[in-house]
N, C-alpha and C. Protein backbone atom coordinates (compact mmCIF):
# COMPACT_ATOMS: atom_id res chain seq x y z
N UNK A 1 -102.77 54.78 270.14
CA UNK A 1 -103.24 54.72 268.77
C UNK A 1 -102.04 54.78 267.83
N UNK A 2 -101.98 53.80 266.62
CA UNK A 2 -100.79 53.70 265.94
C UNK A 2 -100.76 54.82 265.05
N UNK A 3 -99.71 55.20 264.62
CA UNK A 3 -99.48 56.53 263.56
C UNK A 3 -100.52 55.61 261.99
N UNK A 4 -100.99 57.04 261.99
CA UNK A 4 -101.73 56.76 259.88
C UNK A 4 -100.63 56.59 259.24
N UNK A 5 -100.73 55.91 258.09
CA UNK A 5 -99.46 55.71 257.25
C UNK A 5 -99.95 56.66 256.34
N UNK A 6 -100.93 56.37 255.87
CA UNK A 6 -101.34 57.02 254.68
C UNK A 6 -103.20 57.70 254.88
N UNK A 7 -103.23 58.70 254.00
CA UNK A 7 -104.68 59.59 254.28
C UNK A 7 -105.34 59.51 252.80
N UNK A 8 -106.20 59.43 252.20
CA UNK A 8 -106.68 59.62 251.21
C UNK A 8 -107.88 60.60 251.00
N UNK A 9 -107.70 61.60 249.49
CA UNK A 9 -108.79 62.57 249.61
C UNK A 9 -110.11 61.56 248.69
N UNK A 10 -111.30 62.61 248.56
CA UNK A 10 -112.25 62.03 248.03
C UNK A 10 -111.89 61.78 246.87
N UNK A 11 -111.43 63.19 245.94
CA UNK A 11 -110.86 62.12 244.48
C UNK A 11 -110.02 60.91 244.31
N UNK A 12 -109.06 60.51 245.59
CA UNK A 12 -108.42 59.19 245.33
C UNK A 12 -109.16 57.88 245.38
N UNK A 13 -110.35 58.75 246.38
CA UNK A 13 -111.15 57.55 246.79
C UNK A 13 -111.91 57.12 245.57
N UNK A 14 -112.52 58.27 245.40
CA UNK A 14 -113.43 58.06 243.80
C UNK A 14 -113.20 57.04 243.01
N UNK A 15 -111.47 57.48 242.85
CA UNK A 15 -111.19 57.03 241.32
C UNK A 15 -110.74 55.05 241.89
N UNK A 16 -110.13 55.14 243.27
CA UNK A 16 -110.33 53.85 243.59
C UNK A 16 -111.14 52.92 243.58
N UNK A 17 -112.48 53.45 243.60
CA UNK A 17 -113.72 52.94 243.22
C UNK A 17 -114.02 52.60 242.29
N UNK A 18 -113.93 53.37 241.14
CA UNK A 18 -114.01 53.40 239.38
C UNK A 18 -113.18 52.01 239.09
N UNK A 19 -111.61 52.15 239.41
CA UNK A 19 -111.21 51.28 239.18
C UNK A 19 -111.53 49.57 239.51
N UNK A 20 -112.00 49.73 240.81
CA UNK A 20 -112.53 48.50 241.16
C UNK A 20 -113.54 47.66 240.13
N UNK A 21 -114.66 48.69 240.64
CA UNK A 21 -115.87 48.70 239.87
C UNK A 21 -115.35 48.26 238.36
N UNK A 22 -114.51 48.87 237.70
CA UNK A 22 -114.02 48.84 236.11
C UNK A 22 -113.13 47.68 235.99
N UNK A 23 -112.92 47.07 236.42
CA UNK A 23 -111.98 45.74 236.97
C UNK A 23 -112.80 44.58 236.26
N UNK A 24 -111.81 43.63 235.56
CA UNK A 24 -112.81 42.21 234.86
C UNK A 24 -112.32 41.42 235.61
N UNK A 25 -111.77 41.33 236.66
CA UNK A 25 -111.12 40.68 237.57
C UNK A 25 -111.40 40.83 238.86
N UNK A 26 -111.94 39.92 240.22
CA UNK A 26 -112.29 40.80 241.25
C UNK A 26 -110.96 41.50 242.06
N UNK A 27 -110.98 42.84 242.56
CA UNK A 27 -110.18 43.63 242.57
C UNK A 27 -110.64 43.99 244.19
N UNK A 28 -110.12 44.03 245.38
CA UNK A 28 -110.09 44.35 246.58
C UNK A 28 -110.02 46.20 246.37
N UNK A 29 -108.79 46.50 246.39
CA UNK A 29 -108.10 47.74 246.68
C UNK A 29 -106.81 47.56 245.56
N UNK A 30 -106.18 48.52 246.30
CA UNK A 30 -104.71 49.04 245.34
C UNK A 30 -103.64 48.93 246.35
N UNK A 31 -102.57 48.63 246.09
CA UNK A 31 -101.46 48.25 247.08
C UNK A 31 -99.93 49.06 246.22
N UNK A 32 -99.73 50.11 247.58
CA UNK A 32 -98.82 51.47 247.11
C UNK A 32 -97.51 50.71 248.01
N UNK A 33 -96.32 51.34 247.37
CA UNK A 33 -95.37 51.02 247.63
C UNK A 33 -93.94 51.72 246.74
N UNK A 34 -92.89 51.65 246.81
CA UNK A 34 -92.05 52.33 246.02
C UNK A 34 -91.01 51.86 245.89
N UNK A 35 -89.91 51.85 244.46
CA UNK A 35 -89.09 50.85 243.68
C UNK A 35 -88.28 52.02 244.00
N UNK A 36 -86.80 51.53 243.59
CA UNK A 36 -85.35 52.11 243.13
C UNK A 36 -86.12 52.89 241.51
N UNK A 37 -85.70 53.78 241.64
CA UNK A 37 -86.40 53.96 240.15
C UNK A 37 -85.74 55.97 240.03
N UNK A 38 -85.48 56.43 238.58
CA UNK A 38 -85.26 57.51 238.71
C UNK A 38 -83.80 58.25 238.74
N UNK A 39 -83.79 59.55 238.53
CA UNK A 39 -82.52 60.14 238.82
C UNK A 39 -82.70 61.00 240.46
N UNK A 40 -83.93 61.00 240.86
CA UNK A 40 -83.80 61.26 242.45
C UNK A 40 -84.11 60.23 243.10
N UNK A 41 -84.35 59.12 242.97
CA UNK A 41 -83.92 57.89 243.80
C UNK A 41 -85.01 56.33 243.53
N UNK A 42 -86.20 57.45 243.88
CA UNK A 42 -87.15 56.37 244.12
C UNK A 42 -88.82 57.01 243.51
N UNK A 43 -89.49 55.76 243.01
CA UNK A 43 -90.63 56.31 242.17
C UNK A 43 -91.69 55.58 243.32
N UNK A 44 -92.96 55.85 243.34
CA UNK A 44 -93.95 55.05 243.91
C UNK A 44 -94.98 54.12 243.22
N UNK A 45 -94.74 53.06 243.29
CA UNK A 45 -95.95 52.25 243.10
C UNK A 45 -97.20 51.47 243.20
N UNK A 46 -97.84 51.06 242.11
CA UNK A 46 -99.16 51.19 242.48
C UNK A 46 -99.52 49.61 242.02
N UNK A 47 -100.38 48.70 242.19
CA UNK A 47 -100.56 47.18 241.88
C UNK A 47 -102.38 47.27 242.72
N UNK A 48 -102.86 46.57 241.38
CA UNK A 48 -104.43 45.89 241.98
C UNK A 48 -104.19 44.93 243.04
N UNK A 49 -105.32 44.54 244.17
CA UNK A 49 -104.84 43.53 245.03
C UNK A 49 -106.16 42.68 245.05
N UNK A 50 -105.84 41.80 244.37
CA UNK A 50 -106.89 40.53 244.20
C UNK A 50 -106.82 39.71 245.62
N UNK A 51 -106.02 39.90 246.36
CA UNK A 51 -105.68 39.01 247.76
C UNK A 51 -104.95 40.14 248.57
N UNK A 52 -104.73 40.07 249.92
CA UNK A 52 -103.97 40.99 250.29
C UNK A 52 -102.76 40.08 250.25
N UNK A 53 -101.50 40.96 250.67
CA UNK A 53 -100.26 40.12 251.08
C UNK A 53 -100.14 40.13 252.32
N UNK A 54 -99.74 38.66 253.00
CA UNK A 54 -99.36 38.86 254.25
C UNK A 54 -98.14 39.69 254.57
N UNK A 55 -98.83 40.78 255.66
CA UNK A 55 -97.74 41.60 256.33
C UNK A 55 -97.70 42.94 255.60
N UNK A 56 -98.88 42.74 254.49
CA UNK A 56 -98.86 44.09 254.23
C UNK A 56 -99.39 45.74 255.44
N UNK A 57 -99.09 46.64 255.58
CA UNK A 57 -100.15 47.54 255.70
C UNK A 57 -101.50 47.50 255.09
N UNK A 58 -102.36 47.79 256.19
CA UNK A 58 -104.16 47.90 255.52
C UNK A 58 -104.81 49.42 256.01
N UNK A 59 -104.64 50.14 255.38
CA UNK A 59 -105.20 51.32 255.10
C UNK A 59 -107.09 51.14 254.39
N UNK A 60 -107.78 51.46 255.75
CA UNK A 60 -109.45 51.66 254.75
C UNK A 60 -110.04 53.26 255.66
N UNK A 61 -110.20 53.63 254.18
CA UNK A 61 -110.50 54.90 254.29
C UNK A 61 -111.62 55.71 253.25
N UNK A 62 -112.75 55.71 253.46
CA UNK A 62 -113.60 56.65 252.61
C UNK A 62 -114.26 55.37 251.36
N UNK A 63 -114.24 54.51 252.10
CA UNK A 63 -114.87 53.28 251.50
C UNK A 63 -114.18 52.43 250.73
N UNK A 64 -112.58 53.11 250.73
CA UNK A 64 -112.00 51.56 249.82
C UNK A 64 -110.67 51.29 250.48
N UNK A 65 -110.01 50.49 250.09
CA UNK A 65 -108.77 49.75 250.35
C UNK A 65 -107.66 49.82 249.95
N UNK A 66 -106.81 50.20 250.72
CA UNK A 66 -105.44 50.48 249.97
C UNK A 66 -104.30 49.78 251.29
N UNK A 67 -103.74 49.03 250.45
CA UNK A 67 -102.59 48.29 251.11
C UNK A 67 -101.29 48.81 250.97
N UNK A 68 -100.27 48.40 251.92
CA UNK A 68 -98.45 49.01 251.80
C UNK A 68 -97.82 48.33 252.39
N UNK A 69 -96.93 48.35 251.12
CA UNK A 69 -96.01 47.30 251.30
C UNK A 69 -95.40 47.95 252.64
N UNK A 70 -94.91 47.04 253.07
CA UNK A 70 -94.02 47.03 254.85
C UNK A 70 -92.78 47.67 254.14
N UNK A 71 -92.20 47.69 253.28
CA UNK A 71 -90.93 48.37 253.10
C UNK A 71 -91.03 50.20 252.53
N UNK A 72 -92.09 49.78 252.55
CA UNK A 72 -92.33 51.29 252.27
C UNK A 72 -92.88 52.05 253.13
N UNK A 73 -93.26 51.39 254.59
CA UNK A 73 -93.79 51.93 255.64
C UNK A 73 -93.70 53.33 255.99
N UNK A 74 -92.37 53.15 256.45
CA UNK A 74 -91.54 54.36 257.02
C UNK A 74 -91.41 56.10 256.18
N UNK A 75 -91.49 55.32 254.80
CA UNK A 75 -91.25 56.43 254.06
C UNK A 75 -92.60 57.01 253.41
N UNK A 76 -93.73 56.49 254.11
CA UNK A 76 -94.85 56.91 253.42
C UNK A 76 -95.88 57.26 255.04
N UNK A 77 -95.20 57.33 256.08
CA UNK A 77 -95.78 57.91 257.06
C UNK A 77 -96.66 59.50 256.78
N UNK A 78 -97.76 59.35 257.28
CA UNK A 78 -98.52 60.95 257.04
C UNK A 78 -98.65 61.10 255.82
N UNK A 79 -98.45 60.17 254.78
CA UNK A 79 -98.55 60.72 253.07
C UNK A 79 -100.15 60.81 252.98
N UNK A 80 -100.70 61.99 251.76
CA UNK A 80 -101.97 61.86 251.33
C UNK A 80 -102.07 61.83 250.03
N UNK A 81 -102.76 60.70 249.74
CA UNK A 81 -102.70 60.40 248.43
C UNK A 81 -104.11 60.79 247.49
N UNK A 82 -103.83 61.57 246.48
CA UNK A 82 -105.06 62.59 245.99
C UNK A 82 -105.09 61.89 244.69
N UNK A 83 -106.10 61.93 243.39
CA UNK A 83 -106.06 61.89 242.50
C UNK A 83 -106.37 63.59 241.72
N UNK A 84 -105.65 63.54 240.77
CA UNK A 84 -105.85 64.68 239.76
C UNK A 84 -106.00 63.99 238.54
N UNK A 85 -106.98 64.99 238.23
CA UNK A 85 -107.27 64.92 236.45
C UNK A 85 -107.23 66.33 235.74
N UNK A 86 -106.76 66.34 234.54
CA UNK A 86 -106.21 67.67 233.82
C UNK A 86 -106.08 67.72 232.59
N UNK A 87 -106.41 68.50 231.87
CA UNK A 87 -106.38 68.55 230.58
C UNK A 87 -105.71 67.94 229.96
N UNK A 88 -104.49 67.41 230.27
CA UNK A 88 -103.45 66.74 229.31
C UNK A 88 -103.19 65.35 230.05
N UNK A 89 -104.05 64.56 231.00
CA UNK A 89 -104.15 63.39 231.43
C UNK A 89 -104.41 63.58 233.03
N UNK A 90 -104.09 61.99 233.81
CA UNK A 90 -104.78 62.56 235.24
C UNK A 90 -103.65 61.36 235.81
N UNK A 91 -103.65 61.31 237.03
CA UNK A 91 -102.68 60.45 237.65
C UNK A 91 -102.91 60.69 239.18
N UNK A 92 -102.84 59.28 239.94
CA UNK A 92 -102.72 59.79 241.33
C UNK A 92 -101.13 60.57 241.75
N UNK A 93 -101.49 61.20 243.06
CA UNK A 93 -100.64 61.77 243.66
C UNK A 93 -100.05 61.76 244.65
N UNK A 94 -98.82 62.09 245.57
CA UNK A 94 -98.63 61.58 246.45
C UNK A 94 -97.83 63.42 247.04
N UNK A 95 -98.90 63.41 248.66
CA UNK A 95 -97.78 64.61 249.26
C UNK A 95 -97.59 63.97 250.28
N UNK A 96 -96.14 63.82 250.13
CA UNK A 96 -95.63 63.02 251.41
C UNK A 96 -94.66 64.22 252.32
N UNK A 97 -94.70 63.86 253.30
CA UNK A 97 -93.96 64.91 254.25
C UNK A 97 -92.67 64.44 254.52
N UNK A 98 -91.97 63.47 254.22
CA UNK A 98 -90.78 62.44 253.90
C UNK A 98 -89.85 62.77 253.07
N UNK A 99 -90.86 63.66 252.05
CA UNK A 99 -90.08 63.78 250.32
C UNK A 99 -89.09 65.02 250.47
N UNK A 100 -87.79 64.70 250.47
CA UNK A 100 -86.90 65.79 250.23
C UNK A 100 -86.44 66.42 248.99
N UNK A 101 -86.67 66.03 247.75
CA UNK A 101 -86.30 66.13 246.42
C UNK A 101 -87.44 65.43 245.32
N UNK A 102 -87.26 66.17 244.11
CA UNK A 102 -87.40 65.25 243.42
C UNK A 102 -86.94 65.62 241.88
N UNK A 103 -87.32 64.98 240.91
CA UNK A 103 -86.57 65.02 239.65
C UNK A 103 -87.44 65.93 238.92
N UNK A 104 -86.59 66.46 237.90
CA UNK A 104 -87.36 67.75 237.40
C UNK A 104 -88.80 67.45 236.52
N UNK A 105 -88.66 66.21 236.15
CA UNK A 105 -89.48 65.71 235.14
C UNK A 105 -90.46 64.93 235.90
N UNK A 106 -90.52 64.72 237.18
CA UNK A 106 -91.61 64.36 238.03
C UNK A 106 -91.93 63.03 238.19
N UNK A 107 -90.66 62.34 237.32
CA UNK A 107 -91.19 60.58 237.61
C UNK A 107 -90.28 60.24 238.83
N UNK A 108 -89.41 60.75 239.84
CA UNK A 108 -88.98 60.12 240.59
C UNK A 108 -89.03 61.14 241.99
N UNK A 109 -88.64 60.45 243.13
CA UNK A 109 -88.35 61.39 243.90
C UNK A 109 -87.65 61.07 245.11
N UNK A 110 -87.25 62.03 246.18
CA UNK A 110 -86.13 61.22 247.07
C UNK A 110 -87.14 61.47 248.35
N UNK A 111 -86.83 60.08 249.12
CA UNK A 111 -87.87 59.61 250.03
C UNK A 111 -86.68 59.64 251.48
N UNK A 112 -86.83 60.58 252.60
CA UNK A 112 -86.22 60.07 253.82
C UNK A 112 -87.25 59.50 254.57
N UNK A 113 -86.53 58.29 255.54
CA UNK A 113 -87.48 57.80 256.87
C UNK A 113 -88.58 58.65 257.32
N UNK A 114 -89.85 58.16 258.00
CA UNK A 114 -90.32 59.31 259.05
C UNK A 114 -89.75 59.40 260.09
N UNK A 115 -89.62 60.78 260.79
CA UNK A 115 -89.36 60.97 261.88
C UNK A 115 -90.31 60.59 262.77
N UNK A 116 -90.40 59.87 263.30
CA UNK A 116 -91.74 59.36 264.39
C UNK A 116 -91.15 59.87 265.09
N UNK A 117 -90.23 60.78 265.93
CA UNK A 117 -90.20 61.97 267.37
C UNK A 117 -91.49 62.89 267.32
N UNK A 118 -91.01 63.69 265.73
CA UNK A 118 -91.59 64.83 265.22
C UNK A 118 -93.17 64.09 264.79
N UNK A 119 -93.21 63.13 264.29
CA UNK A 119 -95.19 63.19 264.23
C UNK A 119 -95.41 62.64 266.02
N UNK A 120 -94.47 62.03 266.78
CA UNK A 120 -95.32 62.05 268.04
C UNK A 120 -95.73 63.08 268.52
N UNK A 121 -94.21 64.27 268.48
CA UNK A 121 -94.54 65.50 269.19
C UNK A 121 -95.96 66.09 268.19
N UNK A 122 -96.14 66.09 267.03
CA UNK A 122 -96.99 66.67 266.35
C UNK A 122 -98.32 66.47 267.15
N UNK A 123 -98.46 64.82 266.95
CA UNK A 123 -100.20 64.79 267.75
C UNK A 123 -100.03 64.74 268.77
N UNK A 124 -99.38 64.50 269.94
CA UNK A 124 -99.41 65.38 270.76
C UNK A 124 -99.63 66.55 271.12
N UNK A 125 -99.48 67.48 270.29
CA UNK A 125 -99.66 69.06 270.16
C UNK A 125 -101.05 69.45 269.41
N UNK A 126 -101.70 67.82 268.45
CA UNK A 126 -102.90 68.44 267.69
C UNK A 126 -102.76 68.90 266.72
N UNK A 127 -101.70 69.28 266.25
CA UNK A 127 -100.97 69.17 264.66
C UNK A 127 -100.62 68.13 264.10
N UNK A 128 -101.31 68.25 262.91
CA UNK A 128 -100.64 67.23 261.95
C UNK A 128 -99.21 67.46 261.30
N UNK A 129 -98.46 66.60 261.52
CA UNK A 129 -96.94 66.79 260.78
C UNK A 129 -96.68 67.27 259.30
N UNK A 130 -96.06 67.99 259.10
CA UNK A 130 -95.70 68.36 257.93
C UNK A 130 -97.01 69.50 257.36
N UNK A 131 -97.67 70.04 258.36
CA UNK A 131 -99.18 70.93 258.22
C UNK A 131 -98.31 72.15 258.57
């Protein structure tokens, strides 16, 4: 069985839905991925996917669709992607077990490879990595 790239909770799912649904355009899923961006390295991004791309990652989980880019594979191994909403606005989220840093102001952050030793040994053992 291939490693999850990515996990999603019910609020990501939710709001993936909303968005669809709220879409004047037909709208598949959302397709995550991450730019040069920042004073800790790298930001993550987010794009509607009216088509998939070939060679993307296909993540379906909790009824919707979320695609990744292949270059962002590695660095988004075991990530779970949550939505929050909060008094002063809402934004999805990302806890990635990859992330070594990030910038104080929260728009960027520093992304290493996954270790695929450490999530083999993990499920192997029945632990999830970075748990």
């Amino acid at each position: 069985m291939p490693f999850k790239i990515m996990s999603l909770t019910d609020a990501a799912a939710e709001r993936i839905s909303e968005i669809i649904e709220d879409s004047d355009k037909p709208v598949l899923g959302l397709r995550v991925g991450i730019k040069n961006a920042g004073c800790a390295g790298v930001s993550y991004t987010m794009d509607y996917v009216t088509e998939p791309v070939k060679g993307d990652d296909h993540v379906e989980e909790r009824g919707v669709n979320v695609w990744v880019d292949p270059k962002a594979t590695m660095y988004l191994l075991g990530t779970v992607m949550d939505f929050e909403a909060g008094k002063f606005g809402s934004s999805f989220t990302f806890k990635n077990p990859n992330q070594t840093g990030a910038c104080g102001c929260g728009e960027s952050v520093t992304l290493a490879p996954a270790d695929l030793k450490a999530l083999a040994e993990a499920r192997a053992s029945g632990h999830p990595a970075g748990a």
